[in-house]
Structures are given as C-alpha cells and as structure tokens.
C-alpha atoms as a PDB file:
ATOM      1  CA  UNK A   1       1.857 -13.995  34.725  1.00  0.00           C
ATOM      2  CA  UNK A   2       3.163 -11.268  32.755  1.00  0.00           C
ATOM      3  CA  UNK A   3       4.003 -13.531  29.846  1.00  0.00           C
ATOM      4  CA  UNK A   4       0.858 -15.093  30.078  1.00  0.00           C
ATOM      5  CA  UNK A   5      -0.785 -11.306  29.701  1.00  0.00           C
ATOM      6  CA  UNK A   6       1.101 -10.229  27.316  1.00  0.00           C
ATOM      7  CA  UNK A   7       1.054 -13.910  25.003  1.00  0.00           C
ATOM      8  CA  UNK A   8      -2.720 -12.577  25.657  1.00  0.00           C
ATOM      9  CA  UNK A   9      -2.514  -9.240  23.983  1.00  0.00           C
ATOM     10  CA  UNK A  10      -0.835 -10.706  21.287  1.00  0.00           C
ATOM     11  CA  UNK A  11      -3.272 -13.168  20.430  1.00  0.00           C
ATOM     12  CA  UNK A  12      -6.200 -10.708  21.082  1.00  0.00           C
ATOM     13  CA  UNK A  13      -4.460  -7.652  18.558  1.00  0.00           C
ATOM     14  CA  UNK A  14      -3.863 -10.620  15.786  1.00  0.00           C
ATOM     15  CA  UNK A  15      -7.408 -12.213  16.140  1.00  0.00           C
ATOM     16  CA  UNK A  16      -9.199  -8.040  15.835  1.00  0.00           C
ATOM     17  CA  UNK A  17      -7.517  -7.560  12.888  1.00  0.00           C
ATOM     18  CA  UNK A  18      -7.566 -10.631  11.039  1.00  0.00           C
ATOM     19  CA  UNK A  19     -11.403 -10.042  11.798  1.00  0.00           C
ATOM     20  CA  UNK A  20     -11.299  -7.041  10.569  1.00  0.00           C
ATOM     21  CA  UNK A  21     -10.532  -7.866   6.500  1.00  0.00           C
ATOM     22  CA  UNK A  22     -13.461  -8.447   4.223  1.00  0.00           C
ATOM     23  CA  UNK A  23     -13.734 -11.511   3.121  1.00  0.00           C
ATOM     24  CA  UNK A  24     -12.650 -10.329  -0.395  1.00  0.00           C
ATOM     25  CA  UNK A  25      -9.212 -10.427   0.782  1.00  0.00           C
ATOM     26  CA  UNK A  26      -8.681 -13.927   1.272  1.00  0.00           C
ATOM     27  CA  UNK A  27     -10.719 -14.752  -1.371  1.00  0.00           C
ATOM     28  CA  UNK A  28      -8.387 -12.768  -3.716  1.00  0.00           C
ATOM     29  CA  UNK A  29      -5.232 -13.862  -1.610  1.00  0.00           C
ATOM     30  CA  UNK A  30      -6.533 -18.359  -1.827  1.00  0.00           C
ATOM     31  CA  UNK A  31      -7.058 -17.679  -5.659  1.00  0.00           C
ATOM     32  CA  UNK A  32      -3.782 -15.925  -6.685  1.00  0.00           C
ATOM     33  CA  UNK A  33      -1.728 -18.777  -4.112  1.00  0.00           C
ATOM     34  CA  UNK A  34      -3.687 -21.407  -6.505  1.00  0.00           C
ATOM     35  CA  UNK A  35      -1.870 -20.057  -9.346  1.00  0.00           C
ATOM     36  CA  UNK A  36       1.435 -20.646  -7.416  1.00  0.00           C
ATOM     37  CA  UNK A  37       3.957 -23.233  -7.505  1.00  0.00           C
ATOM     38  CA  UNK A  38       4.813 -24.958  -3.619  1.00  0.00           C
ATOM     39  CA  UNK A  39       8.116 -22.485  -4.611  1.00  0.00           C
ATOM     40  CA  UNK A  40       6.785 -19.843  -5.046  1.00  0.00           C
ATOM     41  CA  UNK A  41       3.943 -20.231  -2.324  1.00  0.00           C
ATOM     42  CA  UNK A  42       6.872 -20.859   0.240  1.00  0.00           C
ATOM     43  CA  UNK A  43       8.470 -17.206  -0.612  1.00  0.00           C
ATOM     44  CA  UNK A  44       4.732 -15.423  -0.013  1.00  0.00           C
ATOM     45  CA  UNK A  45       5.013 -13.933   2.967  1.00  0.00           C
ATOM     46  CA  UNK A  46       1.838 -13.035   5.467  1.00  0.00           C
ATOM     47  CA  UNK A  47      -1.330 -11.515   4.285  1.00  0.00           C
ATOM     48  CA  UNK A  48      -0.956  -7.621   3.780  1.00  0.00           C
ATOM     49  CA  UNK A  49      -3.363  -5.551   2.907  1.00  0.00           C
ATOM     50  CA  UNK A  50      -4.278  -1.481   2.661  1.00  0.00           C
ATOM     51  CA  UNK A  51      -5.706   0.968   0.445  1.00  0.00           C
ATOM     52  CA  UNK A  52      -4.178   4.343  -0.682  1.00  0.00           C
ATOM     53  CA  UNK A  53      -4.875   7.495   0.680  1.00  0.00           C
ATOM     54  CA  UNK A  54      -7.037   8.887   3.826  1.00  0.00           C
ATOM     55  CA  UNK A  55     -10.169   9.845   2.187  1.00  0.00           C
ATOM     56  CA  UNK A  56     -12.453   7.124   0.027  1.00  0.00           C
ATOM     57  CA  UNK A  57     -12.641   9.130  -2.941  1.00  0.00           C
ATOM     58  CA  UNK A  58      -9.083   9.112  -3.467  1.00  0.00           C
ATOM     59  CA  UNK A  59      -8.478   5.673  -2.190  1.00  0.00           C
ATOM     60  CA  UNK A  60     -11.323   3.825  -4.382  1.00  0.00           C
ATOM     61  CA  UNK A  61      -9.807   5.823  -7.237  1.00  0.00           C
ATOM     62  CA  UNK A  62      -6.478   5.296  -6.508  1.00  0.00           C
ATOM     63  CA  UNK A  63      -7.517   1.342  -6.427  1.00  0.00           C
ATOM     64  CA  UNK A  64      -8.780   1.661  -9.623  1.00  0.00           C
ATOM     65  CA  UNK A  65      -6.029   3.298 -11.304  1.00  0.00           C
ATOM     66  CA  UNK A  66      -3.628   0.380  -9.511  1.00  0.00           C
ATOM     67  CA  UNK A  67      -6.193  -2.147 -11.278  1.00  0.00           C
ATOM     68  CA  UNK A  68      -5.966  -0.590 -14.372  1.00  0.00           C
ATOM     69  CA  UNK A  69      -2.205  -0.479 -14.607  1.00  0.00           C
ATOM     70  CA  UNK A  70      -2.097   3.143 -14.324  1.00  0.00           C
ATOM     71  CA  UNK A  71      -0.851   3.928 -10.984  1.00  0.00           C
ATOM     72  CA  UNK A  72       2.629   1.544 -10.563  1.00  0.00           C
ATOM     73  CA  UNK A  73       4.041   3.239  -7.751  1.00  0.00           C
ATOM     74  CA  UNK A  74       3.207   4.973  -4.300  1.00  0.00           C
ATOM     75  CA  UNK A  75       5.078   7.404  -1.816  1.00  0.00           C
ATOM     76  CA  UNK A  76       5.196   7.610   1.826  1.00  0.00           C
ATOM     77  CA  UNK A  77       7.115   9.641   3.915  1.00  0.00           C
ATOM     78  CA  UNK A  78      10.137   7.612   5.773  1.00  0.00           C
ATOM     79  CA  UNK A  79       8.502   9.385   8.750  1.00  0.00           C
ATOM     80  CA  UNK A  80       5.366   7.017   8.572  1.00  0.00           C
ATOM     81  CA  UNK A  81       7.208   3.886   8.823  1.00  0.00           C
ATOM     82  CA  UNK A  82       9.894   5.318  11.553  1.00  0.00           C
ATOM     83  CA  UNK A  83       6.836   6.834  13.889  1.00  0.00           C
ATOM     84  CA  UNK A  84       4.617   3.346  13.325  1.00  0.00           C
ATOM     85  CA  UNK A  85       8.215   1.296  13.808  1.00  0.00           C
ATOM     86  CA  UNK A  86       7.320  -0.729  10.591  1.00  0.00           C
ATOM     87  CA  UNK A  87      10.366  -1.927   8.342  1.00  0.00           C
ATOM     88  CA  UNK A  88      10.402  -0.136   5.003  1.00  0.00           C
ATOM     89  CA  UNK A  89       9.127  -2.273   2.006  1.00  0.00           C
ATOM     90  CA  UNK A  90      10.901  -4.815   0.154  1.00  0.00           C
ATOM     91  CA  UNK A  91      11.415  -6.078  -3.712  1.00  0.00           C
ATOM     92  CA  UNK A  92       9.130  -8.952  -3.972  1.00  0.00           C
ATOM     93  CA  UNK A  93       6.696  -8.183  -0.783  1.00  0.00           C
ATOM     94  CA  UNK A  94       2.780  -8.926  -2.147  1.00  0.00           C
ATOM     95  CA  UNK A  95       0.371  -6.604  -0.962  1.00  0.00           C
ATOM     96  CA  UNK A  96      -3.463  -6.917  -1.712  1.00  0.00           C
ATOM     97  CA  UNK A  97      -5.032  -3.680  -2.284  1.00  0.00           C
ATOM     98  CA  UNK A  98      -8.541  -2.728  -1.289  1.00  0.00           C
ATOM     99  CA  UNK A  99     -10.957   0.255  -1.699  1.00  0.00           C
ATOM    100  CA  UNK A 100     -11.857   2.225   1.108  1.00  0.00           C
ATOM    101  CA  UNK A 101     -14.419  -0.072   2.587  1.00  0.00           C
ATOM    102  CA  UNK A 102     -11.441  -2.995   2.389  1.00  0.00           C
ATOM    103  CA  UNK A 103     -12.832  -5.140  -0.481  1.00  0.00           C
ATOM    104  CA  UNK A 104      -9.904  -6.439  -2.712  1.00  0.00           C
ATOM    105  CA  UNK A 105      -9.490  -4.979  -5.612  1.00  0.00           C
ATOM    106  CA  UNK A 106      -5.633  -6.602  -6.783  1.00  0.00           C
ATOM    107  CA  UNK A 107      -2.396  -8.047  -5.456  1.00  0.00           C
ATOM    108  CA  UNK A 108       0.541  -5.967  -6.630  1.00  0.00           C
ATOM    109  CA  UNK A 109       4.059  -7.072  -5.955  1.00  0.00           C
ATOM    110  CA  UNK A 110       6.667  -4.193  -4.933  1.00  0.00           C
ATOM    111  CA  UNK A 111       9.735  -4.226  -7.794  1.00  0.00           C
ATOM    112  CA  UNK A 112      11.501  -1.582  -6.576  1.00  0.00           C
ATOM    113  CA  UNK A 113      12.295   0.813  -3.534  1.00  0.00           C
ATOM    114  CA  UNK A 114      13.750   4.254  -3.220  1.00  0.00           C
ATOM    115  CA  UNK A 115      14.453   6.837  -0.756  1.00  0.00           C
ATOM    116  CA  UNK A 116      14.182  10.308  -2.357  1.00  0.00           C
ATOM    117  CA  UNK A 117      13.571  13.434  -0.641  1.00  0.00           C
ATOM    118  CA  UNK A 118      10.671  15.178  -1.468  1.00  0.00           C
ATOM    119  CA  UNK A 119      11.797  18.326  -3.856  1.00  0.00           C
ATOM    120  CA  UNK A 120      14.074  15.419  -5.531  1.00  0.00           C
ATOM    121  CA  UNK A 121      10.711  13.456  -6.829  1.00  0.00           C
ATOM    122  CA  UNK A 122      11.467  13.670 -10.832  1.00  0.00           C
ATOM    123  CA  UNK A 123       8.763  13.954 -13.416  1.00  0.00           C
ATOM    124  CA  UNK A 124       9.258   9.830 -14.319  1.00  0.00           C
ATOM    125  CA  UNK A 125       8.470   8.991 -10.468  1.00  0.00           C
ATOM    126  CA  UNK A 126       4.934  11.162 -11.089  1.00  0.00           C
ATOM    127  CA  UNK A 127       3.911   9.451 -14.273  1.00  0.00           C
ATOM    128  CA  UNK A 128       5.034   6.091 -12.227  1.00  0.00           C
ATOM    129  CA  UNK A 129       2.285   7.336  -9.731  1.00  0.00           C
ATOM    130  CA  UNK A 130      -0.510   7.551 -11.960  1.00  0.00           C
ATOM    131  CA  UNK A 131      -2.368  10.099 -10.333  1.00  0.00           C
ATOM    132  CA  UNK A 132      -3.276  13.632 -11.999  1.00  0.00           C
ATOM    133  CA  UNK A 133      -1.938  12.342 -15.437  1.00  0.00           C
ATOM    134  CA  UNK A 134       1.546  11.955 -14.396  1.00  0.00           C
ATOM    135  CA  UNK A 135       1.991  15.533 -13.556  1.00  0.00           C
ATOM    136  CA  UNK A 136       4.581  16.179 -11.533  1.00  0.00           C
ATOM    137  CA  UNK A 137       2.957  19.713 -10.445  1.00  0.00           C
ATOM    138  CA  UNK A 138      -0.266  17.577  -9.710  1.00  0.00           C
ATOM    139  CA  UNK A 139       1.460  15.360  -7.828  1.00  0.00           C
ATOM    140  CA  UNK A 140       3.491  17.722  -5.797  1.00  0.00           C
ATOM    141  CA  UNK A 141       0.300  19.702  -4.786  1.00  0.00           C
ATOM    142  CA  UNK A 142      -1.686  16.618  -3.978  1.00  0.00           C
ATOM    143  CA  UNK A 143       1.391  15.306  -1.522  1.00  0.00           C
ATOM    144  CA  UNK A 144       1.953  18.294   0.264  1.00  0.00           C
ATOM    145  CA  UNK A 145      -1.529  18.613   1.198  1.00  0.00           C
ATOM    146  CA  UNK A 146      -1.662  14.748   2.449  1.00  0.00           C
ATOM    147  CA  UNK A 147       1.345  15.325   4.254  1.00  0.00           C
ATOM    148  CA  UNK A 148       0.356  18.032   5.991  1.00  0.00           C
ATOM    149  CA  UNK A 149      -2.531  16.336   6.838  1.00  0.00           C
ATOM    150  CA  UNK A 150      -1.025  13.463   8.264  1.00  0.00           C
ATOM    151  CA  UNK A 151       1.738  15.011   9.716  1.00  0.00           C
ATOM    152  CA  UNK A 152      -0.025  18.170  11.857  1.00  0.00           C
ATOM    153  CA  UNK A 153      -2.059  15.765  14.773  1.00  0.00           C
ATOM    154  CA  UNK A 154       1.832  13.778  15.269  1.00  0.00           C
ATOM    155  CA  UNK A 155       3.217  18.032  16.028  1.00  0.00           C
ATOM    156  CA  UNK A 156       5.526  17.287  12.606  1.00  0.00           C
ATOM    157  CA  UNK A 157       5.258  19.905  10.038  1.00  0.00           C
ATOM    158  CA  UNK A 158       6.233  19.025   6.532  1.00  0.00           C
ATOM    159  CA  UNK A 159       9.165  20.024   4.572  1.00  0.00           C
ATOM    160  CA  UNK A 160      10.116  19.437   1.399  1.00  0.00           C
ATOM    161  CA  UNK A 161      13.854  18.165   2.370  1.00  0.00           C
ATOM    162  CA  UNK A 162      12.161  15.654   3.457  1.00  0.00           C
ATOM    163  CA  UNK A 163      12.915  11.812   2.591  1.00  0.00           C
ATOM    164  CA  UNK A 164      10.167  10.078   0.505  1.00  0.00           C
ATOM    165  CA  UNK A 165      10.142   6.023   0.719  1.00  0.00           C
ATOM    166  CA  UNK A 166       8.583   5.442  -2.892  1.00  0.00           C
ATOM    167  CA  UNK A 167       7.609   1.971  -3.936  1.00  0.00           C
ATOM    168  CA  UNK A 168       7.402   1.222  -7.935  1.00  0.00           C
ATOM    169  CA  UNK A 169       4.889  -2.122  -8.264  1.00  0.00           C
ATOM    170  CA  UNK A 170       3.287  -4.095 -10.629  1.00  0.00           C
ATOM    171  CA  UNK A 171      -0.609  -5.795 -10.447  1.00  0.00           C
ATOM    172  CA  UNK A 172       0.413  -9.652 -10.211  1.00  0.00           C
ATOM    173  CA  UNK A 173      -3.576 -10.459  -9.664  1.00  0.00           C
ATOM    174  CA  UNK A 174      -5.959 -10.548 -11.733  1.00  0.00           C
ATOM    175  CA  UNK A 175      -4.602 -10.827 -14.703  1.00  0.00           C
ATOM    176  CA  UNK A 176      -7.284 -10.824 -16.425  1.00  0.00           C
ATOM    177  CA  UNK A 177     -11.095  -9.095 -16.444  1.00  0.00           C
ATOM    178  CA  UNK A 178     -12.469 -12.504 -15.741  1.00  0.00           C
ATOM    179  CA  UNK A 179     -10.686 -12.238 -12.072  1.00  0.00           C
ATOM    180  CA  UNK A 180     -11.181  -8.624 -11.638  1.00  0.00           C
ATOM    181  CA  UNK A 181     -13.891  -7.702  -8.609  1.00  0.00           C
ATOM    182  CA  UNK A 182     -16.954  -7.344  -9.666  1.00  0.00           C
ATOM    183  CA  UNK A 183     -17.687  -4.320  -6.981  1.00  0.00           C
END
C-alpha cells in the first residue's frame, strides 16, 4: 500500500505540472525536435522550462533580451539548487524559456557552467548577462537585491562570499523571425 500511494503521488505531481505549461511550450519544443536528426533527438533530454526572474517585468524583459541574443548567460545562487535538491546544470541541457505568464519565447542550450562566488563575478560575466548594458555595477545591484529577496523567507541572508552557479547559453530556437512568437 505504501508503494501504491506513493507510485500515486508521483503520477499526480507529474500530471499538475505537465498541465500546468502553455501550450506554447510544446509547440516550440515539437517544432525545434523536427529540425533534429533521430541523433540528436535521442540526446534531448525531458521538457524544461522557466522564465527569469520573480517579478514579470523583469522576466518578460529578460525573455526578450534571451530572444534577441542579448542576454547569453544567467546566475543563481548554488544555494537555490542545494535547498530545492536539483542537480546543477549541464553543457548541452535545452531549456525553453517563457515570459512570465509561461508562453515560449526560445530554446537556449547551456554551453558552459561555472561556480564563482559572488564578489568574483568579472565585468565579461555581466556583459554575458545582458541586463543593464553589461554593467557590472548594474548587475551587482540588481543581484543583491534578488538575492535578498529570495533568500530572507528561507532565514538565509546574503553574502557576497557567496558561490554563484552561472550558466553561459546560446538561443538554439528560432533561428529565425519567421519562428519567433508572435506574443
């Protein structure tokens, strides 16, 4: 019986939140596989997707600036992954991004991880990011205050010692306007 319950809670967490994408992620996800060899489809691993940020302003623009080639690289603390038990990112992983209300806006495909801590982030990393024009004072100022955000309701307060898990990327999908959303 307890297998049977928890074979149950399994099945019930995956079926929520596979019905919780828009359908603008599979659509997104069945027309980049198309453009895949049986290869290359066979090294895609499982749907992922997410959108940057906690707010929508900065998530659809983040989106946006991911779409546009801007942004080619994110940052999360190693504390996020360790507190949600998740296994850090890998080189080739596919992610589909969305905007805030989880409509697809591209597939990127991670390229490279590091582990730097915080007051370590150079000014290349920032202009990797995208965000603020590549300023590294922008980008420090914007971090710490979504750090400290996300890290006051777990009773963690942020320091800069600590270690940053950033992820460089590159937009695999669309490549071109004619597959770009139209939202």
């Amino acid at each position: 019986m307890k297998y049977f319950l928890m074979i149950f809670i399994l099945l019930f967490t995956l079926t929520a939140k596979a019905a919780t994408l828009h359908p603008s992620v599979q659509k997104m996800w069945d027309a980049y596989q198309a453009t895949l060899s049986s290869a290359e489809k066979s090294q895609s691993k499982a749907l992922s997707s997410w959108y940057f940020d906690d707010n929508q302003k900065d998530a659809d623009e983040l989106a946006e600036l991911a779409l546009r080639g801007t942004k080619r690289g994110t940052a999360t603390l190693l504390f996020d992954f360790e507190h949600k038990n998740q296994p850090l990112p890998k080189k080739g992983e596919l992610h589909v991004i969305t905007n805030w209300k989880g409509m697809a806006q591209c597939i990127i495909q991670v390229t490279k991880v590091d582990i730097v801590r915080f007051n370590q982030f150079s000014e290349e990393f920032a202009r990797i990011e995208g965000e603020g024009g590549g300023a590294l004072d922008y980008w420090r100022t914007t971090h710490i205050n979504y750090f400290q955000r996300y890290l006051k309701p777990k009773g963690k307060i942020f320091t800069e010692d600590m270690p940053v898990v950033f992820e460089q990327f590159r937009v695999v999908w669309p490549i071109s306007k004619k597959e770009a959303p139209h939202v």
